[in-house]
C-alpha atoms as a PDB file:
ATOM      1  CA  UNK A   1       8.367   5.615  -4.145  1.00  0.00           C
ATOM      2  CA  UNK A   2      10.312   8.095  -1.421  1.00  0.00           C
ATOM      3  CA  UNK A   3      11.193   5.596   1.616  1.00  0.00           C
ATOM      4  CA  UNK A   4      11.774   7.611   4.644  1.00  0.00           C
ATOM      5  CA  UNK A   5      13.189   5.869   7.407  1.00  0.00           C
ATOM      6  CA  UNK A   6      12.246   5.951  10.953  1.00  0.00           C
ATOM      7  CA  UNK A   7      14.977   6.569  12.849  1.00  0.00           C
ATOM      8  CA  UNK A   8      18.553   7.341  12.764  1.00  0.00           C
ATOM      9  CA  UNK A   9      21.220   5.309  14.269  1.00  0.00           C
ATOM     10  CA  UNK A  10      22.971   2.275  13.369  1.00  0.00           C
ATOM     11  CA  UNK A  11      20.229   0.216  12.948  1.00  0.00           C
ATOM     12  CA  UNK A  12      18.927   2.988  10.560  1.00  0.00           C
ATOM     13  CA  UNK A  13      22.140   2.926   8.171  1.00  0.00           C
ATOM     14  CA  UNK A  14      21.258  -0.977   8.023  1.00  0.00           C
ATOM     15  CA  UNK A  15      18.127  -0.424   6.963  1.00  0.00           C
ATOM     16  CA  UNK A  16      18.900   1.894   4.302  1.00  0.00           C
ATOM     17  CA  UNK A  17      21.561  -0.975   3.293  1.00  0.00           C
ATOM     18  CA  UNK A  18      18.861  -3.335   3.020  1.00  0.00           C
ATOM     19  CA  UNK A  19      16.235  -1.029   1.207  1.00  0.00           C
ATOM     20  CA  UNK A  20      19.032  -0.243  -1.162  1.00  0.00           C
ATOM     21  CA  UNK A  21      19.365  -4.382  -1.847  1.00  0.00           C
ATOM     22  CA  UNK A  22      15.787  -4.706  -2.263  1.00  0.00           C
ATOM     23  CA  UNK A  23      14.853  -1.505  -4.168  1.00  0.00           C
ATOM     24  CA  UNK A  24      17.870  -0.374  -5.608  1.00  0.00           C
ATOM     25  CA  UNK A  25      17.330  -1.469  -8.836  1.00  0.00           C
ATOM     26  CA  UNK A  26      14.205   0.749  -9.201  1.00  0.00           C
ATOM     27  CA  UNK A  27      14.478   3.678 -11.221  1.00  0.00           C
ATOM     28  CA  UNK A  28      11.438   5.031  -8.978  1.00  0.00           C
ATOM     29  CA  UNK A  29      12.417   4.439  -5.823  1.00  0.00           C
ATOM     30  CA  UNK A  30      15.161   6.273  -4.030  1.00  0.00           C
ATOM     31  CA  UNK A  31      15.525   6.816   0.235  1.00  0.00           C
ATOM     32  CA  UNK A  32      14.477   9.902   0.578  1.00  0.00           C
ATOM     33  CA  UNK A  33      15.680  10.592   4.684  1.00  0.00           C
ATOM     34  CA  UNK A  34      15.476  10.025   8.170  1.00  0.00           C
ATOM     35  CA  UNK A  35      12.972  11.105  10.792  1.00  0.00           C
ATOM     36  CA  UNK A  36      14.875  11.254  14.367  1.00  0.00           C
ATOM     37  CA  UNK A  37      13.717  12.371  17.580  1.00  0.00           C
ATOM     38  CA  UNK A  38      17.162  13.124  18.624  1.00  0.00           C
ATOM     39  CA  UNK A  39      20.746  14.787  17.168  1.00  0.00           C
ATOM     40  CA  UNK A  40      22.528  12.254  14.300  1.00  0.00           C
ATOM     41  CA  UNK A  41      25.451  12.886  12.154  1.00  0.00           C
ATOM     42  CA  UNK A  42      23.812  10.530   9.637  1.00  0.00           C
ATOM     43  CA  UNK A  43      24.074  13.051   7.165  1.00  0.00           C
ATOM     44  CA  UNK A  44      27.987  14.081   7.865  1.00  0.00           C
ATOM     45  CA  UNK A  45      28.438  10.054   7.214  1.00  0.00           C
ATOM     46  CA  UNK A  46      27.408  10.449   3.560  1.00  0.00           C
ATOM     47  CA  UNK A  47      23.854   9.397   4.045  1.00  0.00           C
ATOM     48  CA  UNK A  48      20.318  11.167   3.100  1.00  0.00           C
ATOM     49  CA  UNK A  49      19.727  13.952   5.883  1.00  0.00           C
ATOM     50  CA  UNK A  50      17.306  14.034   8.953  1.00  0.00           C
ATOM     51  CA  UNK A  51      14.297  15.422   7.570  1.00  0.00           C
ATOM     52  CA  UNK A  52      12.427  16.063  10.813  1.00  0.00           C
ATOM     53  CA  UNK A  53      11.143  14.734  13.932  1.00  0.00           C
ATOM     54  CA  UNK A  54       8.455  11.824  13.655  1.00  0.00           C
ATOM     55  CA  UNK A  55       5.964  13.834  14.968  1.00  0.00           C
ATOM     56  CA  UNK A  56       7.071  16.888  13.302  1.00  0.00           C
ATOM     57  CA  UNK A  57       6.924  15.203   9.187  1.00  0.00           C
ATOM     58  CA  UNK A  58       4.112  15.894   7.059  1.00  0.00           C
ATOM     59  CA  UNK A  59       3.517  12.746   4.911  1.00  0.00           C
ATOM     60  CA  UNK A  60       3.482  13.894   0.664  1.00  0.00           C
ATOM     61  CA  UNK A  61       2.596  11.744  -2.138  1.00  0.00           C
ATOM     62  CA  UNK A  62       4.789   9.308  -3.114  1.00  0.00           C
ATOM     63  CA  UNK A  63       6.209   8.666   0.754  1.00  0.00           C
ATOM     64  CA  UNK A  64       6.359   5.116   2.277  1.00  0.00           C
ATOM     65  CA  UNK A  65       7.911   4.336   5.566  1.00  0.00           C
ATOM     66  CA  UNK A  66      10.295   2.049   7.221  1.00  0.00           C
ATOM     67  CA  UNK A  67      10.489   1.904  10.976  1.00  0.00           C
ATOM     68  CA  UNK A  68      14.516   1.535  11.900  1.00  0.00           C
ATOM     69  CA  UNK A  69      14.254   1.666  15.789  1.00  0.00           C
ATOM     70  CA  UNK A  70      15.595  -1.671  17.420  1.00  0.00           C
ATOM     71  CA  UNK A  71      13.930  -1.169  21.147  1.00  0.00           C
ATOM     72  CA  UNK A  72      10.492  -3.077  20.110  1.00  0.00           C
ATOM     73  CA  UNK A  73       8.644  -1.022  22.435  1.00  0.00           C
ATOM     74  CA  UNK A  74       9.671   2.290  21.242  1.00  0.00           C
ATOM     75  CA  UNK A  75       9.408   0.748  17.092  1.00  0.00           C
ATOM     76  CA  UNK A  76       5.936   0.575  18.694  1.00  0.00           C
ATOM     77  CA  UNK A  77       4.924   3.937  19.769  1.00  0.00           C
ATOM     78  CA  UNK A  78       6.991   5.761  16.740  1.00  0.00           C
ATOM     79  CA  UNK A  79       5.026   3.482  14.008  1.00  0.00           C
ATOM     80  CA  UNK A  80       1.871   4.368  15.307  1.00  0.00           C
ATOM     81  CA  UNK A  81       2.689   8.081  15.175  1.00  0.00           C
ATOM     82  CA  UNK A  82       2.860   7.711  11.423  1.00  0.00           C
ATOM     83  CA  UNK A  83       0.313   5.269  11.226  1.00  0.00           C
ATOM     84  CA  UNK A  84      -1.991   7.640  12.777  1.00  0.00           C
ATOM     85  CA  UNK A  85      -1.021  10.404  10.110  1.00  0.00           C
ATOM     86  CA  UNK A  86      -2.109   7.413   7.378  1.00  0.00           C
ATOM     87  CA  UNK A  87       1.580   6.478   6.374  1.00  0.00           C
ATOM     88  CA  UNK A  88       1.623   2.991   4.833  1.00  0.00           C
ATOM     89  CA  UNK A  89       4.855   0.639   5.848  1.00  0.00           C
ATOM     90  CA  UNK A  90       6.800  -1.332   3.084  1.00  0.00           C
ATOM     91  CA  UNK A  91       8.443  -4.562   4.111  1.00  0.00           C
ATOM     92  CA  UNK A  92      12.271  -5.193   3.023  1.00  0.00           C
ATOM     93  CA  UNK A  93      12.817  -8.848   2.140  1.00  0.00           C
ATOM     94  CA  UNK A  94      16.458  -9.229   1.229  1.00  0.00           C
ATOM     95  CA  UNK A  95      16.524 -11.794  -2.331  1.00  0.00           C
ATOM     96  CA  UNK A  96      19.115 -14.505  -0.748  1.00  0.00           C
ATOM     97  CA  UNK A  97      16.053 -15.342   1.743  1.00  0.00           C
ATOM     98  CA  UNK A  98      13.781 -18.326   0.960  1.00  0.00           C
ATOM     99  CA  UNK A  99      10.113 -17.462   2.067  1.00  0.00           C
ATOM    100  CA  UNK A 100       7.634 -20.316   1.323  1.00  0.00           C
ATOM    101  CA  UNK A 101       4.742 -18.821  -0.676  1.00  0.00           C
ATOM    102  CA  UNK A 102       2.364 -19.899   2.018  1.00  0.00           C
ATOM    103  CA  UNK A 103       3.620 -17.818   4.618  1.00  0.00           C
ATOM    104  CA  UNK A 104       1.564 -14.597   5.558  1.00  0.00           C
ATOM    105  CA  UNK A 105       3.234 -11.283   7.129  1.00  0.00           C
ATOM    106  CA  UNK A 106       1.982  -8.070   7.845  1.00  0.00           C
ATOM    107  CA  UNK A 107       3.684  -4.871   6.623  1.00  0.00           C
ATOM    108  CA  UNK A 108       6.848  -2.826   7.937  1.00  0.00           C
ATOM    109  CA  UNK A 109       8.422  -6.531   8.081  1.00  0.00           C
ATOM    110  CA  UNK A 110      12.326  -6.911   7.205  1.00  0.00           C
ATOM    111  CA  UNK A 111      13.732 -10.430   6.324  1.00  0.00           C
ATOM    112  CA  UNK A 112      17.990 -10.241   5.803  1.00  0.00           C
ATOM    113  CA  UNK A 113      20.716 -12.291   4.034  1.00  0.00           C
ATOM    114  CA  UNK A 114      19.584 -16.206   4.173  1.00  0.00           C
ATOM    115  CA  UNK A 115      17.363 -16.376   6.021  1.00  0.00           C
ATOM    116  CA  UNK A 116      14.999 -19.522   6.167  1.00  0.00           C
ATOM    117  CA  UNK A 117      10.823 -19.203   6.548  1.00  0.00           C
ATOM    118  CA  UNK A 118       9.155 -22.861   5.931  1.00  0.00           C
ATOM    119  CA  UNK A 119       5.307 -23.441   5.320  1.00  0.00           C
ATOM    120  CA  UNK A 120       2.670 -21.488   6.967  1.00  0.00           C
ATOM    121  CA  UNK A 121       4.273 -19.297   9.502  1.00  0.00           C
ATOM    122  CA  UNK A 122       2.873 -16.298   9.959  1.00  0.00           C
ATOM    123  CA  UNK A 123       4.434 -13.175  10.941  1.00  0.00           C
ATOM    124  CA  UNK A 124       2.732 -10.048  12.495  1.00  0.00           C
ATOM    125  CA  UNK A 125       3.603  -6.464  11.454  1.00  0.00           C
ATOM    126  CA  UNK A 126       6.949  -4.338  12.298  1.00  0.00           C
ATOM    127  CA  UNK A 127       8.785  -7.772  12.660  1.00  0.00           C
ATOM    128  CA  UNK A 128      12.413  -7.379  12.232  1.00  0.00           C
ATOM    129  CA  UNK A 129      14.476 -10.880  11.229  1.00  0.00           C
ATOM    130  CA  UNK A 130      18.529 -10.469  11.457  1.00  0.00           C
ATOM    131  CA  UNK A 131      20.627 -12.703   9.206  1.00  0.00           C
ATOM    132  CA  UNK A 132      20.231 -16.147   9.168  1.00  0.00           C
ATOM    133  CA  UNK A 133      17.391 -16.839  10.884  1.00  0.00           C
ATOM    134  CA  UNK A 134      15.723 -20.110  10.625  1.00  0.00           C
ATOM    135  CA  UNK A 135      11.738 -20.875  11.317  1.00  0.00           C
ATOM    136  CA  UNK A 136       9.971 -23.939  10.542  1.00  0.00           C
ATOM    137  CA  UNK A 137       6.691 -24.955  10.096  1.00  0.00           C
ATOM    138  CA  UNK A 138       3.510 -23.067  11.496  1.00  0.00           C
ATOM    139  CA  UNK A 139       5.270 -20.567  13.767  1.00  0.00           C
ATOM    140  CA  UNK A 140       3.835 -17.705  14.718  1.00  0.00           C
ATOM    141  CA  UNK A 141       5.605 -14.503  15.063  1.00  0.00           C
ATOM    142  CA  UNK A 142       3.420 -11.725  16.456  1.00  0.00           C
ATOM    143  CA  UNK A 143       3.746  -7.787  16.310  1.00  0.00           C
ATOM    144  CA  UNK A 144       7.198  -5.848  16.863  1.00  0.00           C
ATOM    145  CA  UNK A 145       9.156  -8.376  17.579  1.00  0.00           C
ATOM    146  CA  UNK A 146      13.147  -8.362  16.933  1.00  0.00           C
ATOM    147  CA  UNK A 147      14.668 -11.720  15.844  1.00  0.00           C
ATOM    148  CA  UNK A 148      18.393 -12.045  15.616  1.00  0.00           C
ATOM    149  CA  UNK A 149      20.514 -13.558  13.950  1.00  0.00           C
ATOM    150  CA  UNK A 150      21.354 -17.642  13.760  1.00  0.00           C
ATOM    151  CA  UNK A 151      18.128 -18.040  15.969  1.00  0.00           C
ATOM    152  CA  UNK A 152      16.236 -21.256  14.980  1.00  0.00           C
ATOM    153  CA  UNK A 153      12.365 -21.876  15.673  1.00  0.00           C
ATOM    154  CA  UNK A 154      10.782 -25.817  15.593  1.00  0.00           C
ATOM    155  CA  UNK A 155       7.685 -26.011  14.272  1.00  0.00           C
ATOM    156  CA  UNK A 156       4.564 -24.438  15.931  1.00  0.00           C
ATOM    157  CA  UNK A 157       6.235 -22.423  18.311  1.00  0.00           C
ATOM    158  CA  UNK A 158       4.226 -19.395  19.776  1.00  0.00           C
ATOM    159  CA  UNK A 159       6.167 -15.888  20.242  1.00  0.00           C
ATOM    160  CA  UNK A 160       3.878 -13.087  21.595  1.00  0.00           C
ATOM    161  CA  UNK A 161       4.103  -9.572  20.766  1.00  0.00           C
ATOM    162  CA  UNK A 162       7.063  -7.658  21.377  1.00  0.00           C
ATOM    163  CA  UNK A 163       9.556 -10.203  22.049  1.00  0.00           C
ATOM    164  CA  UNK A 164      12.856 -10.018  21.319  1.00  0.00           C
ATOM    165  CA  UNK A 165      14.808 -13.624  20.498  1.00  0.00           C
ATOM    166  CA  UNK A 166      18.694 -12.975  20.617  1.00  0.00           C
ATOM    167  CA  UNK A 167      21.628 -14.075  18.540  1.00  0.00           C
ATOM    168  CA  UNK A 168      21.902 -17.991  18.864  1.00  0.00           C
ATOM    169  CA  UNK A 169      18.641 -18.885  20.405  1.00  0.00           C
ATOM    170  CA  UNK A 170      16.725 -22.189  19.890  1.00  0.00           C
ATOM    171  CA  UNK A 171      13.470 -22.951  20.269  1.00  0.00           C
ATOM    172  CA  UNK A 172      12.228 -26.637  20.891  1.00  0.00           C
ATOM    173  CA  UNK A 173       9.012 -27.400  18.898  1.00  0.00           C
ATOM    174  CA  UNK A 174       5.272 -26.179  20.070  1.00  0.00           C
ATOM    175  CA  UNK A 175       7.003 -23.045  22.421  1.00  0.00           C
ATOM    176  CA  UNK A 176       5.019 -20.543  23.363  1.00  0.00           C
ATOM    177  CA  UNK A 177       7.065 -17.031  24.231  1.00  0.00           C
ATOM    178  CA  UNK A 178       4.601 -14.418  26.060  1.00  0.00           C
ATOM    179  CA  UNK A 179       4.314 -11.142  25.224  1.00  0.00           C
ATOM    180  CA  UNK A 180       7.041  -8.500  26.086  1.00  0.00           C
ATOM    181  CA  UNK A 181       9.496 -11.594  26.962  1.00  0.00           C
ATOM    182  CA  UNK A 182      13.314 -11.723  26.018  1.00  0.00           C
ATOM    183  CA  UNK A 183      15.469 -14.834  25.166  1.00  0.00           C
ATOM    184  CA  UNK A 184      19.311 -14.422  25.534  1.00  0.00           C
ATOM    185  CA  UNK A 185      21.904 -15.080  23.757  1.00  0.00           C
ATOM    186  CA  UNK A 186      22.960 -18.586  22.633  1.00  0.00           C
ATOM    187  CA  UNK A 187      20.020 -19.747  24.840  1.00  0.00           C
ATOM    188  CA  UNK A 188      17.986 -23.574  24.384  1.00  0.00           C
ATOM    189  CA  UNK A 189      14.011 -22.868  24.803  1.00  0.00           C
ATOM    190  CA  UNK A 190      12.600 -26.083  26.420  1.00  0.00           C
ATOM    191  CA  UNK A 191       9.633 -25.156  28.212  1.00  0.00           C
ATOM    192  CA  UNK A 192       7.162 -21.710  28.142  1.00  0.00           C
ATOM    193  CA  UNK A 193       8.668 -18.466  28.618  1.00  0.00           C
ATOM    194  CA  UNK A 194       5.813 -16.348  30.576  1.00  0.00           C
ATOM    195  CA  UNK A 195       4.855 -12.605  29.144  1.00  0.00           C
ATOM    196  CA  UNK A 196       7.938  -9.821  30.135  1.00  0.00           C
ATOM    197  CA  UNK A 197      10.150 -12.102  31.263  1.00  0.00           C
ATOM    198  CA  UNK A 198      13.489 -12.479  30.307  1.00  0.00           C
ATOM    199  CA  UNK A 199      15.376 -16.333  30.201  1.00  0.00           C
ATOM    200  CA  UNK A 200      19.070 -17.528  29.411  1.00  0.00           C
ATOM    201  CA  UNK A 201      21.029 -20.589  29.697  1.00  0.00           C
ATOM    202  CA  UNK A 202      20.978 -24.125  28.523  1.00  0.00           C
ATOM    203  CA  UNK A 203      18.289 -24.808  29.102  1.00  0.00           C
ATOM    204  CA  UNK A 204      16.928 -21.422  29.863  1.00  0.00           C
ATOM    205  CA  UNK A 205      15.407 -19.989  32.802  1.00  0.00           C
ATOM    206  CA  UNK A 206      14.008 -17.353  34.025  1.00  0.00           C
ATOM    207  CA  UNK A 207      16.683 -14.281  35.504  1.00  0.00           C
ATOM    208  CA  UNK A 208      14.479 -11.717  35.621  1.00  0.00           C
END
């Protein structure tokens, strides 16, 4: 198994962090580069090289992917690229996080250090979860969403698509998040949060 990772910035030497956690102990699996639209020094930092542009690679046999680009809407258009080329995503769930055995996720998911997923959430595909995250019961996380660290979810709450939840956030119980929206930092989720919006504050409202 070759992982090559999408992307090549900071975010990207996390990933390969976390792959190495979760894989490293495979004698067939090594990280086999990057793919970056734009210049990186990854290599000069003593990681695997750039390998090519994403629409530049040719998949070969053994290849898997990992998309490493934090902006949710841009993780969206560079995993398609490879989708389209029939590259299959492998999800990187670090071993200190407790994942009930009833919860269902799609592929290209990360979960990091401690992190907490109770019964029968269900997370979408390209989902990224920080450290420490903490979701109870029945959430639903949808597609490319970003979910950083310390953020707690009550049960049944609803985020959309492409959302990104920052550092700190809480969500109050049955929540729904629209698609495209953005919670700030630190922020206390009483009440809907309508599609591409972004809220703050205790409580938070809407600032843009």
């Amino acid at each position: 198994m070759n992982l090559v990772i999408i992307g090549a910035s900071g975010f990207a030497r996390e990933v390969y962090d976390l792959a190495l956690i979760c894989y490293g102990q495979n004698p067939n699996f090594k990280v086999k580069g990057f793919l970056s639209d734009g210049p990186s020094n990854i290599e000069e930092m003593g990681y695997p090289k750039v390998l090519n542009t994403v629409d530049g690679y040719t998949i070969e046999e053994e290849d898997v992917f990992f998309c490493a680009i934090g902006k949710v809407k841009d993780r969206k258009k560079t995993s398609e690229i490879i989708l389209k080329k029939g590259g299959t995503f492998i999800n990187l769930i670090h071993p200190t996080a407790i994942i009930s055995p009833s919860v269902k996720m799609g592929a290209g998911v990360a979960i990091k250090a401690f992190s907490s997923v109770a019964s029968d959430v269900s997370i979408g595909s390209f989902v990224y979860l920080q450290s420490s995250v903490i979701i109870g019961h029945d959430v639903i996380i949808g597609n490319y969403c970003h979910i950083n660290s310390f953020s707690f979810f009550a049960g049944y709450v609803n985020v959309e698509d492409l959302c990104v939840i920052n550092a700190g956030a809480k969500l109050i119980q049955n929540i729904k998040v629209g698609t495209g929206a953005t919670v700030g930092i630190g922020s206390v989720v009483l009440s809907n949060v309508k599609a591409e919006t972004t809220v703050f504050g205790v409580p938070a409202r809407k600032i843009i």
